[in-house]
C-alpha atoms as a PDB file:
ATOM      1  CA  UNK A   1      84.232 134.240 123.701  1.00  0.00           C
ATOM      2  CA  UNK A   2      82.471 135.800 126.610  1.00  0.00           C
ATOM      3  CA  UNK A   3      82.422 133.942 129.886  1.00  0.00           C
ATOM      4  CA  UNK A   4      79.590 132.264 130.823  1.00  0.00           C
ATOM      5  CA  UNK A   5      78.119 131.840 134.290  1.00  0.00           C
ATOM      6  CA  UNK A   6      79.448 130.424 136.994  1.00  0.00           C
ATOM      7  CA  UNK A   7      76.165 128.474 138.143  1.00  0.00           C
ATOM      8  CA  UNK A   8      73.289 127.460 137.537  1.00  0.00           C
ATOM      9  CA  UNK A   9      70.132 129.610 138.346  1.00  0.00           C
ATOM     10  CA  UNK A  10      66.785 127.981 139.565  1.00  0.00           C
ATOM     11  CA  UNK A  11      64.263 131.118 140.099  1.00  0.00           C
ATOM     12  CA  UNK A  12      66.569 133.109 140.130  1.00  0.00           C
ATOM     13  CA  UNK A  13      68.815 131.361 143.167  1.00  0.00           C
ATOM     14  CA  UNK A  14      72.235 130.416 142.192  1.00  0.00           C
ATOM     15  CA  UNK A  15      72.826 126.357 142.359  1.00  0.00           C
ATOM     16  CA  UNK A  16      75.390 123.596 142.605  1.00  0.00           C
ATOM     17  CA  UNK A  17      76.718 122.186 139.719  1.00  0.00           C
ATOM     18  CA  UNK A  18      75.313 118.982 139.106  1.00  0.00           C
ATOM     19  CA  UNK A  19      78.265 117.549 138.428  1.00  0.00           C
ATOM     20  CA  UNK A  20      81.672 118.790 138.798  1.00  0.00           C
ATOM     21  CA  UNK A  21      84.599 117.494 137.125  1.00  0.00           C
ATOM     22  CA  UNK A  22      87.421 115.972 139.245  1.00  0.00           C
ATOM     23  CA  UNK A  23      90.523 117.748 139.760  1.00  0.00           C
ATOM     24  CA  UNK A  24      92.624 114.825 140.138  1.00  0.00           C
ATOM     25  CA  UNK A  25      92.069 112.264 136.957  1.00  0.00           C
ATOM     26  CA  UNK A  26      94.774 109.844 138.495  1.00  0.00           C
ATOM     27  CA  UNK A  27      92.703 107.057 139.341  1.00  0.00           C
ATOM     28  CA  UNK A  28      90.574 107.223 136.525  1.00  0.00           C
ATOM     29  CA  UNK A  29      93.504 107.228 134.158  1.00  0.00           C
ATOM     30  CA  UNK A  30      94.370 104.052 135.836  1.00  0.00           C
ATOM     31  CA  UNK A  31      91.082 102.125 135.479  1.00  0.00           C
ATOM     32  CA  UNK A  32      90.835 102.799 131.815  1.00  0.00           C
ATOM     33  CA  UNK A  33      94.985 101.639 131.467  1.00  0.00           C
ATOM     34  CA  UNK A  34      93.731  98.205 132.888  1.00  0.00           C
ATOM     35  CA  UNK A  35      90.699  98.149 131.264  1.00  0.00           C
ATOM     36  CA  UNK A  36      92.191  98.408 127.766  1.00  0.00           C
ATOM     37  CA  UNK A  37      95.215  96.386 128.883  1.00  0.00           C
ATOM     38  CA  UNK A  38      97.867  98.878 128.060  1.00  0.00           C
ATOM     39  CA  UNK A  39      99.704  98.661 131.798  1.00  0.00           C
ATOM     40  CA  UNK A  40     102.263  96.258 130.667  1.00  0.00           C
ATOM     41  CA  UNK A  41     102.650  97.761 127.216  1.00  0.00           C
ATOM     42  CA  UNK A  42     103.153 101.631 128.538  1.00  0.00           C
ATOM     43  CA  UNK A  43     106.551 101.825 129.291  1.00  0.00           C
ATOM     44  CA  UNK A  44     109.293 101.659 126.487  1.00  0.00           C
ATOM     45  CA  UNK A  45     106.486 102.463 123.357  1.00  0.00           C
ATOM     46  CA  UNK A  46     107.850 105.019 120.779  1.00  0.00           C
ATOM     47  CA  UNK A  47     105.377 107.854 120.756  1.00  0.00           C
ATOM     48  CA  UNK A  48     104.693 108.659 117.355  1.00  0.00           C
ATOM     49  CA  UNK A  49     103.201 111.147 115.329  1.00  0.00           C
ATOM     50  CA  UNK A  50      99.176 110.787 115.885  1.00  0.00           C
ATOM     51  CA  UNK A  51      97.697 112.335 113.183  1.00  0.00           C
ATOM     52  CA  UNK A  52      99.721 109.668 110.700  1.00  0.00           C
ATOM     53  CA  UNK A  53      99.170 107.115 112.411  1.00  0.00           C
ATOM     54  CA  UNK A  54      94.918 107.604 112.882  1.00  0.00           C
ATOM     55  CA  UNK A  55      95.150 108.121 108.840  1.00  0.00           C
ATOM     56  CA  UNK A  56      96.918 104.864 108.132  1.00  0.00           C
ATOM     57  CA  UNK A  57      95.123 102.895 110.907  1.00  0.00           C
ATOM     58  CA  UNK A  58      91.491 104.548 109.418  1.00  0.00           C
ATOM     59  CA  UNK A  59      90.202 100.533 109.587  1.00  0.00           C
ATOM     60  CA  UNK A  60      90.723 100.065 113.283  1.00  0.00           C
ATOM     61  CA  UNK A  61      88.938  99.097 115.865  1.00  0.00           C
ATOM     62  CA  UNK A  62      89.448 102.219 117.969  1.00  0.00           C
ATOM     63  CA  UNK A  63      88.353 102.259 122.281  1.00  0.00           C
ATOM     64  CA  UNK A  64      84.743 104.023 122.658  1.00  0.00           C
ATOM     65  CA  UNK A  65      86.526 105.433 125.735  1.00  0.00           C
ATOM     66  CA  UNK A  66      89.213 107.767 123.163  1.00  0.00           C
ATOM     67  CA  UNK A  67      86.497 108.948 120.271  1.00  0.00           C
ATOM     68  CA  UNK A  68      84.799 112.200 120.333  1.00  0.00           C
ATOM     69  CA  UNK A  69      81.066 112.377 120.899  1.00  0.00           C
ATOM     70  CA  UNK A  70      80.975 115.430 118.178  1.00  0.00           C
ATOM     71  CA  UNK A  71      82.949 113.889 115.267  1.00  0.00           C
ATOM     72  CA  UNK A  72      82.842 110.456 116.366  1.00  0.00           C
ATOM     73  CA  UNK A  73      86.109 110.539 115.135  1.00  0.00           C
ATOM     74  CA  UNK A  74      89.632 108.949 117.735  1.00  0.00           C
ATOM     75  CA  UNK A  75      90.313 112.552 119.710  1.00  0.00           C
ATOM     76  CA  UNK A  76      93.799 113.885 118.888  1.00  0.00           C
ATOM     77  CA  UNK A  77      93.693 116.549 121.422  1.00  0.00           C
ATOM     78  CA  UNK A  78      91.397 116.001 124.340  1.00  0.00           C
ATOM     79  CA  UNK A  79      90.040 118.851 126.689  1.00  0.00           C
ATOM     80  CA  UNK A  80      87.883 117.969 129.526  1.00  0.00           C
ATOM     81  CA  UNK A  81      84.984 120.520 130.198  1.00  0.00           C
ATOM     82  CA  UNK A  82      82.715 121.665 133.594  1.00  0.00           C
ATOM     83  CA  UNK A  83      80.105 119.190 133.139  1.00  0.00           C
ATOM     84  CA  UNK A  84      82.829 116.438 133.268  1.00  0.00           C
ATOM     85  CA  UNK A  85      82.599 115.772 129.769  1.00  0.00           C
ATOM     86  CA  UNK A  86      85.910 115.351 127.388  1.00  0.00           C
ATOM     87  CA  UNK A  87      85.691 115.862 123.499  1.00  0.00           C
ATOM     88  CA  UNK A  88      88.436 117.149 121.085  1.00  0.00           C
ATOM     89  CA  UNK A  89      89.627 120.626 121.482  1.00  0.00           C
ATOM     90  CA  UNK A  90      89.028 121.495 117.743  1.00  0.00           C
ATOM     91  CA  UNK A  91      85.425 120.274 117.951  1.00  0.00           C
ATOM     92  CA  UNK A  92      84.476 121.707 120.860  1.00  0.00           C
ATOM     93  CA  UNK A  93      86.144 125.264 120.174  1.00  0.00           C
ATOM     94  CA  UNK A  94      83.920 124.523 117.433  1.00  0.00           C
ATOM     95  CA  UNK A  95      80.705 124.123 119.152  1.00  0.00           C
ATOM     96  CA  UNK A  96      81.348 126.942 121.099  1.00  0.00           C
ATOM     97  CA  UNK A  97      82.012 129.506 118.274  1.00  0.00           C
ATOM     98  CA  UNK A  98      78.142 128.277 116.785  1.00  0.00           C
ATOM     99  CA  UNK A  99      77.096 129.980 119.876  1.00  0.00           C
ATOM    100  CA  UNK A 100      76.082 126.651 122.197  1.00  0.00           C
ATOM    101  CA  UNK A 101      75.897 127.368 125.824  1.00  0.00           C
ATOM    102  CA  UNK A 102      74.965 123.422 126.514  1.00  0.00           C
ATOM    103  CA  UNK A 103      76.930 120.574 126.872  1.00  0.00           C
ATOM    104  CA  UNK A 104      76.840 118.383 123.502  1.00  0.00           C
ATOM    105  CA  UNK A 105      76.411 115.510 125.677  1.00  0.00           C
ATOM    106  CA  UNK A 106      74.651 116.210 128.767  1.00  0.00           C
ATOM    107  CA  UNK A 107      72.542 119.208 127.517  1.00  0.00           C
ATOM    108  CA  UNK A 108      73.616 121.079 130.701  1.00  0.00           C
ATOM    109  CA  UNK A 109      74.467 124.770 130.414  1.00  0.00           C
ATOM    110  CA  UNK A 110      78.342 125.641 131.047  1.00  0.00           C
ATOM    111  CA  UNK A 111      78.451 127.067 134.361  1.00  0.00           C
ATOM    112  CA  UNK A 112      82.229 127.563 133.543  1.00  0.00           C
ATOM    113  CA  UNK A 113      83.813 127.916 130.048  1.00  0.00           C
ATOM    114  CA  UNK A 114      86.927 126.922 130.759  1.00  0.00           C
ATOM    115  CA  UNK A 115      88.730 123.412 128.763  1.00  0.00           C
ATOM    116  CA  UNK A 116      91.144 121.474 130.793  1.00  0.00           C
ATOM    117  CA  UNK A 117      93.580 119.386 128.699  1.00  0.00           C
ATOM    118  CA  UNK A 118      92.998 115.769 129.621  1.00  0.00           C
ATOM    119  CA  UNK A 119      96.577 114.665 129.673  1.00  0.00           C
ATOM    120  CA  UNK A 120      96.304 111.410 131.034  1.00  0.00           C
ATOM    121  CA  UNK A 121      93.502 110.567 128.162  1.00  0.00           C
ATOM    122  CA  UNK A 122      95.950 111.977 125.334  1.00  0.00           C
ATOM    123  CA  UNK A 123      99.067 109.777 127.271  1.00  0.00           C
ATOM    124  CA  UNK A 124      96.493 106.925 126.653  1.00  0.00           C
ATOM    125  CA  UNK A 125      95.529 107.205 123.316  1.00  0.00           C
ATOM    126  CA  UNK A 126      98.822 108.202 122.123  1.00  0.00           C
ATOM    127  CA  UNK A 127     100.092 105.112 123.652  1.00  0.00           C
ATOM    128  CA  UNK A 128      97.740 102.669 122.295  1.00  0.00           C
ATOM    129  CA  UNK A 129      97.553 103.803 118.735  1.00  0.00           C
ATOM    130  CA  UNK A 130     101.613 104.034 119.063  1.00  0.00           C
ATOM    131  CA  UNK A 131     101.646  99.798 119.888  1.00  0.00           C
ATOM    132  CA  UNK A 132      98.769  99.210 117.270  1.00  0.00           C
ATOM    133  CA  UNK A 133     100.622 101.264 114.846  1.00  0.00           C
ATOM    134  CA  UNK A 134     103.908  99.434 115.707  1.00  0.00           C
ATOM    135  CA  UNK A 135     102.688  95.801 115.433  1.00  0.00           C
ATOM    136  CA  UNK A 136     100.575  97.007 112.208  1.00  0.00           C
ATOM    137  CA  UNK A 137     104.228  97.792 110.756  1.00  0.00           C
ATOM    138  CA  UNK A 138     105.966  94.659 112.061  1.00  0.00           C
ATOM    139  CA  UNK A 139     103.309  93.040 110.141  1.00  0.00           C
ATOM    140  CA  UNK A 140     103.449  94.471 107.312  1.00  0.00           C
ATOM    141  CA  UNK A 141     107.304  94.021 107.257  1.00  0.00           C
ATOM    142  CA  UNK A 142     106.581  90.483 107.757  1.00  0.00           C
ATOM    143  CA  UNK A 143     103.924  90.424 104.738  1.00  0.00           C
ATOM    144  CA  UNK A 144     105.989  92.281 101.968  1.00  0.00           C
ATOM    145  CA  UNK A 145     108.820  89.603 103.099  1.00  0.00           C
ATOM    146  CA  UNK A 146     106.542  86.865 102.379  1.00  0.00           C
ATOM    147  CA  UNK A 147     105.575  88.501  98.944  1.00  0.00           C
ATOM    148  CA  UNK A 148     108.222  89.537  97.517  1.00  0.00           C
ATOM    149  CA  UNK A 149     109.883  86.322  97.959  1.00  0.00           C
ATOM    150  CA  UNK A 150     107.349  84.278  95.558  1.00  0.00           C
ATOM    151  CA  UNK A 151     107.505  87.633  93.451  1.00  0.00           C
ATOM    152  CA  UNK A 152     111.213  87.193  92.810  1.00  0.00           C
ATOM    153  CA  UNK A 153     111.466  83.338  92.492  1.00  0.00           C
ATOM    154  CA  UNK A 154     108.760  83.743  89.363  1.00  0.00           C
ATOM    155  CA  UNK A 155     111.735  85.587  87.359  1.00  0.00           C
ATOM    156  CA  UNK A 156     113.588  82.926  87.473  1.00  0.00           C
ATOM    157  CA  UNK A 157     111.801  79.418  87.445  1.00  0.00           C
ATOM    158  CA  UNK A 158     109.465  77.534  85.535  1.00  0.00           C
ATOM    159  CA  UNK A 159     107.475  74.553  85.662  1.00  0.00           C
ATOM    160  CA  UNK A 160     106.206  72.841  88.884  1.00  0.00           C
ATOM    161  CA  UNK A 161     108.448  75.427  90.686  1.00  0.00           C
ATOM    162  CA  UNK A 162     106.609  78.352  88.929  1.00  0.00           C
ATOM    163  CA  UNK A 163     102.949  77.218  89.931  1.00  0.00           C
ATOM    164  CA  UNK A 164     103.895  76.990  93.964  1.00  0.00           C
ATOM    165  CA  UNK A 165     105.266  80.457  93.911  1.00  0.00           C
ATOM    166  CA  UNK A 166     102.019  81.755  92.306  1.00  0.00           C
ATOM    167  CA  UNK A 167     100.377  79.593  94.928  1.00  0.00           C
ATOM    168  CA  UNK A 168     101.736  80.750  97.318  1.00  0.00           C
ATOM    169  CA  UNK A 169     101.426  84.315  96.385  1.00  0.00           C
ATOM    170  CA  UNK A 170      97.631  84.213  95.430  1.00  0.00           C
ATOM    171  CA  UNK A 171      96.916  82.440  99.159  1.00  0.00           C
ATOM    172  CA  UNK A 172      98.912  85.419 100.480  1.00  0.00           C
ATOM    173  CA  UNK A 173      96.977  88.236  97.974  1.00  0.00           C
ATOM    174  CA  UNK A 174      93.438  86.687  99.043  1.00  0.00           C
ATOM    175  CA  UNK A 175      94.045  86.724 102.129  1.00  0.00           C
ATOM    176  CA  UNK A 176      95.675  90.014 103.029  1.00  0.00           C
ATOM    177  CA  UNK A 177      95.067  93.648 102.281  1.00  0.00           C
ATOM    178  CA  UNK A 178      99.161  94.167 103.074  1.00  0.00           C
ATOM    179  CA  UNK A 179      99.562  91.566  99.979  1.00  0.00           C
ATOM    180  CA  UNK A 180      98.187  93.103  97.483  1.00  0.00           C
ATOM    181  CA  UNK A 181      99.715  96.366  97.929  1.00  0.00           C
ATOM    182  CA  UNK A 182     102.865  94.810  98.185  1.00  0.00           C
ATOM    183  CA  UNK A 183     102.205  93.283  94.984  1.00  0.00           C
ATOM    184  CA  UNK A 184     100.497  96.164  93.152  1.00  0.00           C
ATOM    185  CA  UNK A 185     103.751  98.494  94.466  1.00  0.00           C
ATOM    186  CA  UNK A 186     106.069  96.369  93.338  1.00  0.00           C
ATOM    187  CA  UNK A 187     105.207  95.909  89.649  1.00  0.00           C
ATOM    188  CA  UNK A 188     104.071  91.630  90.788  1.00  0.00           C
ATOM    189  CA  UNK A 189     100.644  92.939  88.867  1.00  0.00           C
ATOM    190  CA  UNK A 190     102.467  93.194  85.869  1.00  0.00           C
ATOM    191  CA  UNK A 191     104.873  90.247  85.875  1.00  0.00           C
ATOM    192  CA  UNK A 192     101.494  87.684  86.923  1.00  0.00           C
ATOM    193  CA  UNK A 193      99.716  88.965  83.442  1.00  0.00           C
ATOM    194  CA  UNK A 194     102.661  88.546  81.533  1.00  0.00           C
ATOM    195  CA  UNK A 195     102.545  85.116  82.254  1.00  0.00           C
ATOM    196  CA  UNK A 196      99.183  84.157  80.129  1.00  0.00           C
ATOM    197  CA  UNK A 197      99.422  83.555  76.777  1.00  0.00           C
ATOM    198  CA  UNK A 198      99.090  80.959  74.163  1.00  0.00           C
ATOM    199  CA  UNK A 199     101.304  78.369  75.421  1.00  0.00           C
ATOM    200  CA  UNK A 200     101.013  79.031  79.326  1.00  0.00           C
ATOM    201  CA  UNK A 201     100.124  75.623  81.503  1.00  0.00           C
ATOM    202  CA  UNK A 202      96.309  75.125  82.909  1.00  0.00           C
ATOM    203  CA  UNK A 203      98.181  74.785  86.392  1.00  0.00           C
ATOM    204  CA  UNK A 204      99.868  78.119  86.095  1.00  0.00           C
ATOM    205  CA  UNK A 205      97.185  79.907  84.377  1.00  0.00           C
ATOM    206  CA  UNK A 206      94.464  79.057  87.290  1.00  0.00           C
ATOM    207  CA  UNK A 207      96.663  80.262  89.713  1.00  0.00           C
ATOM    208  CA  UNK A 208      97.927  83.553  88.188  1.00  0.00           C
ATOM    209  CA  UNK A 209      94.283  84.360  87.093  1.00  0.00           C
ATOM    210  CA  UNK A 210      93.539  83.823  91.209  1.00  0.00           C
ATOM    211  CA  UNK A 211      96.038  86.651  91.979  1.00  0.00           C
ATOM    212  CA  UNK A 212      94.757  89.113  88.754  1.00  0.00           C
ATOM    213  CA  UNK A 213      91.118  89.004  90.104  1.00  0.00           C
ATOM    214  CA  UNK A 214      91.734  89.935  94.037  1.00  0.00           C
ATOM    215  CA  UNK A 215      93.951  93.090  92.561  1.00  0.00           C
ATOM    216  CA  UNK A 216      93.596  96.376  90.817  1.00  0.00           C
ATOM    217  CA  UNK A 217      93.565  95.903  87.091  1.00  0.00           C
ATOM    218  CA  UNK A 218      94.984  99.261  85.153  1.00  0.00           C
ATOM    219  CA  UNK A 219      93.363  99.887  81.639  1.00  0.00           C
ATOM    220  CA  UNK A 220      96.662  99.245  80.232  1.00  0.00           C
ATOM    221  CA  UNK A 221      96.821  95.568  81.401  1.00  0.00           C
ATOM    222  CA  UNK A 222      93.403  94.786  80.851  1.00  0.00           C
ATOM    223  CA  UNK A 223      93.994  95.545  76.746  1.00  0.00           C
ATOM    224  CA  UNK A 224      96.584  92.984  76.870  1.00  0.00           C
ATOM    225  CA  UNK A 225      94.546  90.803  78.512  1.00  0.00           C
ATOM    226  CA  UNK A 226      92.060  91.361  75.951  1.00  0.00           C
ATOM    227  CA  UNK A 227      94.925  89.345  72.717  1.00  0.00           C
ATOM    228  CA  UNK A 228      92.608  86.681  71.083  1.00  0.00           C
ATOM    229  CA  UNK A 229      95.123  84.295  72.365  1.00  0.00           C
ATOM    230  CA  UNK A 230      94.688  85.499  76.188  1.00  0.00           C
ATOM    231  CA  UNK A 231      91.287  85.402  75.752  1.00  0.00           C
ATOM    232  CA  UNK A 232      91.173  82.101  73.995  1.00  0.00           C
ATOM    233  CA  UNK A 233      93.062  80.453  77.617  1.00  0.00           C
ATOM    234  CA  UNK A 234      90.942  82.060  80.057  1.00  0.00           C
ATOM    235  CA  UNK A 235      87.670  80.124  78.348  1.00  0.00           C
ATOM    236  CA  UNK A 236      89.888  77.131  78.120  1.00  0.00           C
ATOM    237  CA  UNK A 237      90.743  77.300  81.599  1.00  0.00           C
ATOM    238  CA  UNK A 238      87.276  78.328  83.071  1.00  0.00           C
ATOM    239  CA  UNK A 239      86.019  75.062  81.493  1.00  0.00           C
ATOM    240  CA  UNK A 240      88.244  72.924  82.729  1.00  0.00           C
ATOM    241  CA  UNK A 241      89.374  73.968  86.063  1.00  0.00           C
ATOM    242  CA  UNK A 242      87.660  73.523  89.151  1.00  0.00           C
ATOM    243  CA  UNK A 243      84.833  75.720  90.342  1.00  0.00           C
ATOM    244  CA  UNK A 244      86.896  78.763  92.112  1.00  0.00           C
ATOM    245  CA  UNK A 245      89.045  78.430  88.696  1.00  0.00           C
ATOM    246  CA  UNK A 246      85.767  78.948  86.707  1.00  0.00           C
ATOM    247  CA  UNK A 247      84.316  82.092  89.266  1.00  0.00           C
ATOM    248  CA  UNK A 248      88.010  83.186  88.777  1.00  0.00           C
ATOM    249  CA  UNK A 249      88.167  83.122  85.435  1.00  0.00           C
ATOM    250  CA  UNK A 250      84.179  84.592  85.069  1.00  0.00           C
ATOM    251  CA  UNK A 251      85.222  87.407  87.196  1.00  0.00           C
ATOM    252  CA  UNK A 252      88.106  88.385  85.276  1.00  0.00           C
ATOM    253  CA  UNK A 253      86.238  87.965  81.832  1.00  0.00           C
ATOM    254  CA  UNK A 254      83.635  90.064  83.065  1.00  0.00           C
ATOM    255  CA  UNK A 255      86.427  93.078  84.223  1.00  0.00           C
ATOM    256  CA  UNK A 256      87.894  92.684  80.514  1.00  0.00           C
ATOM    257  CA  UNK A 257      84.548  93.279  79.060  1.00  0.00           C
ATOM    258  CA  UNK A 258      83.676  96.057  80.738  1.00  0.00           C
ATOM    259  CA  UNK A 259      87.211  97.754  79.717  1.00  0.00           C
ATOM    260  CA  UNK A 260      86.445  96.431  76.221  1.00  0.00           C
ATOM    261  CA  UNK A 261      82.840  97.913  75.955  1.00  0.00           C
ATOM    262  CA  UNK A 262      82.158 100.612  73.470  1.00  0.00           C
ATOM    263  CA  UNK A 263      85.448 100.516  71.898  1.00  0.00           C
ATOM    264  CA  UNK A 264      85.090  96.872  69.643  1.00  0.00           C
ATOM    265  CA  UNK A 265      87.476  94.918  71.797  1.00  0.00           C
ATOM    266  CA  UNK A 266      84.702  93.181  73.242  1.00  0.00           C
ATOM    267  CA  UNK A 267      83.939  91.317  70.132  1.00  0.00           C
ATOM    268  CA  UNK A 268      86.475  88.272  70.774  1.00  0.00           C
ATOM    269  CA  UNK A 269      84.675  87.880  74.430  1.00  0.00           C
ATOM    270  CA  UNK A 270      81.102  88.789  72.833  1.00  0.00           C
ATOM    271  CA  UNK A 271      81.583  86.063  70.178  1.00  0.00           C
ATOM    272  CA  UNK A 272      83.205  82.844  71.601  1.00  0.00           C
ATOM    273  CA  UNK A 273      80.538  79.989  71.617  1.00  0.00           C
ATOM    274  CA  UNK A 274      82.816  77.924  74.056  1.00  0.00           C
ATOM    275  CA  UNK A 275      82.275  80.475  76.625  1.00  0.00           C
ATOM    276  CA  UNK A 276      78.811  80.401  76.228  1.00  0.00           C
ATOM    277  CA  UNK A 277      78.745  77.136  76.644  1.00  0.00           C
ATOM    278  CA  UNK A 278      80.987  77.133  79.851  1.00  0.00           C
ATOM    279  CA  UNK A 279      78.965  79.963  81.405  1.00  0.00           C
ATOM    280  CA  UNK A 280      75.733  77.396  80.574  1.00  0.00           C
ATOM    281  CA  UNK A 281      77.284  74.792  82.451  1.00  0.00           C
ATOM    282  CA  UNK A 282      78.577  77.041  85.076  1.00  0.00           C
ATOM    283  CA  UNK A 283      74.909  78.187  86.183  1.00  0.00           C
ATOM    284  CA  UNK A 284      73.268  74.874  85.807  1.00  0.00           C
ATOM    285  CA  UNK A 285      75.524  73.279  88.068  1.00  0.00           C
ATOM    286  CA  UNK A 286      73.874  72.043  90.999  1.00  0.00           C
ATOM    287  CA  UNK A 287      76.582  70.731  92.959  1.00  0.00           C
ATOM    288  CA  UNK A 288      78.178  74.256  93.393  1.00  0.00           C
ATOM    289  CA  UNK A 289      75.010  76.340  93.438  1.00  0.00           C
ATOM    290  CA  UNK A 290      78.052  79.602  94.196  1.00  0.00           C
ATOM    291  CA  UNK A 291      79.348  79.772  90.904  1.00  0.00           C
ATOM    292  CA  UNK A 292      75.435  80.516  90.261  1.00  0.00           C
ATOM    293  CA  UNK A 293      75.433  84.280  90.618  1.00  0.00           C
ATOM    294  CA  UNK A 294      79.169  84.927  89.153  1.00  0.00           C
ATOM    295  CA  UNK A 295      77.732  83.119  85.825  1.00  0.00           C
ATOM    296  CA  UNK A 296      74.701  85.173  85.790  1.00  0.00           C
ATOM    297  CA  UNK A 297      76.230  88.452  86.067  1.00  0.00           C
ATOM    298  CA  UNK A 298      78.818  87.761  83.023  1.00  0.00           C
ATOM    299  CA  UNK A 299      75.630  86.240  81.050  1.00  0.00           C
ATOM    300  CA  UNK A 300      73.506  89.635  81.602  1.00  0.00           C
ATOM    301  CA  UNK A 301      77.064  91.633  80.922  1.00  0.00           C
ATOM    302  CA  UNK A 302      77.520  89.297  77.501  1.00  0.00           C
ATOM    303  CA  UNK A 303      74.055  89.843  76.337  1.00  0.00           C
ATOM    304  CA  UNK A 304      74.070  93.482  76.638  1.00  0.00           C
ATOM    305  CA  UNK A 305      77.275  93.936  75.129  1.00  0.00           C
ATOM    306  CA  UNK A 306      76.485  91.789  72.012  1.00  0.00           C
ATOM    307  CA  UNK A 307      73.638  94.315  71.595  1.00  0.00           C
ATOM    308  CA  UNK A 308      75.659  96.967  70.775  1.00  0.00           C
ATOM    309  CA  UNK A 309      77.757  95.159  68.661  1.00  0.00           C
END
């Protein structure tokens, strides 16, 4: 890339910059340490690899102060330029090889082309993404722990027992993001639906249909789902359990009937009068006006599947 002036020119009569960038970053370095409260948590933080951990962490809050005015994007290797301005190197290079002569920000022409790495910025954001990316594991660590617990104690009890382990674990799923993978990676998806069927409790069917709708249904389960008898317990339970039991269940009817359309396996959702009837009472009900919409939307989806049928 050719170099670029060294000034500015007014009528032809070189002029200061009109801002220069400072030499010595020290104290700013500082200010921004306290100001994002990272003083105390500096010292003793492994430094780990940052393009992993801005892909895991995508969800984050991230500091204004450490994302890139070009790509608005956290800056993984941040270069300071003449006007004072710092954006990531890749970016920048970027803007440069477009043919720019102006500072993105600013607008000011480059008197200078030279990038300066800003270490103190990259020591910064390295650090903090290093102690979010830390507690975000110790977290998760504690999460899968509380999972995987309620996921191994439904192999091997029944009863009252059975029902506060899936209690427990569809608080946990509804609640957490970390949950549900845990679940979903560890085959609890599975285990939960192979819990429904013909002779499975009210008690544990409401709460294992709570897990099944805040998670990922494959094709594969939502066939078996689909067994007259299956079908037959989630219309049972919707119209007898209470409301979030009933917007449960109308959720998860509605998934199954979508996976079912065009292929006849809607026909045992399509056809049942006592869901019908449920879904009646589930919409007029004015003392839980929320269970409204859910009812509505399975209604419409039951309607336009029975006229293909």
């Amino acid at each position: 890339m050719p170099s670029m002036m060294k000034n500015n020119q007014v009528g032809g009569h070189a002029t200061m910059p009109l801002y220069q960038a400072s030499k010595d970053r020290k104290d700013e370095g500082l200010k921004i340490v306290d100001v994002l409260g990272l003083e105390s948590t500096m010292k003793g933080v492994e430094i780990l690899d940052l393009k992993v951990m801005i892909e895991e962490m995508e969800s984050i809050d991230v500091p204004s102060v450490f994302i890139c005015p070009i790509s608005l994007e956290p800056m993984q290797d941040p270069v300071t330029l003449c006007t004072g301005q710092t954006y990531d190197r890749s970016n920048i290079l970027k803007w440069f090889s477009l043919g720019h002569k102006t500072c993105p920000t600013t607008m000011q022409e480059f008197w200078d082309d030279s990038v300066t790495p800003n270490k103190t910025l990259t020591h910064l954001i390295l650090t903090w993404f290093s102690h979010k990316y830390l507690a975000m594991k110790k977290k998760l660590e504690d999460v899968q722990g509380r999972v995987l617990d309620p996921l191994d104690m439904l192999k091997k009890v029944k009863g009252q027992a059975r029902v506060k382990a899936l209690k427990d674990l569809r608080q946990l799923v509804a609640a957490n993001v970390f949950a549900r993978r845990t679940v979903s990676e560890n085959g609890g998806l599975a285990l939960v639906c192979s819990l429904l069927g013909p002779f499975t409790s009210h008690a544990v069917g409401s709460e294992a249909i709570g897990i099944i709708v805040n998670l990922d249904l494959v094709s594969e389960l939502k066939r078996n789902l689909m067994h007259p008898a299956k079908v037959s317990l989630l219309v049972d339970i919707m119209n007898e359990g209470t409301i979030e039991t009933k917007m449960n269940c109308t959720k998860l009817i509605e998934m199954l009937l979508i996976e079912g359309s065009g292929n006849g396996n809607e026909t045992e959702i399509v056809s049942s009068l006592s869901l019908l009837v449920g879904l009646l009472r589930l919409v007029r009900d004015k003392k839980h006006p929320t269970g409204v919409l859910t009812g509505l939307i399975l209604l419409k989806a039951i309607c336009s599947s029975h006229e293909s049928v």
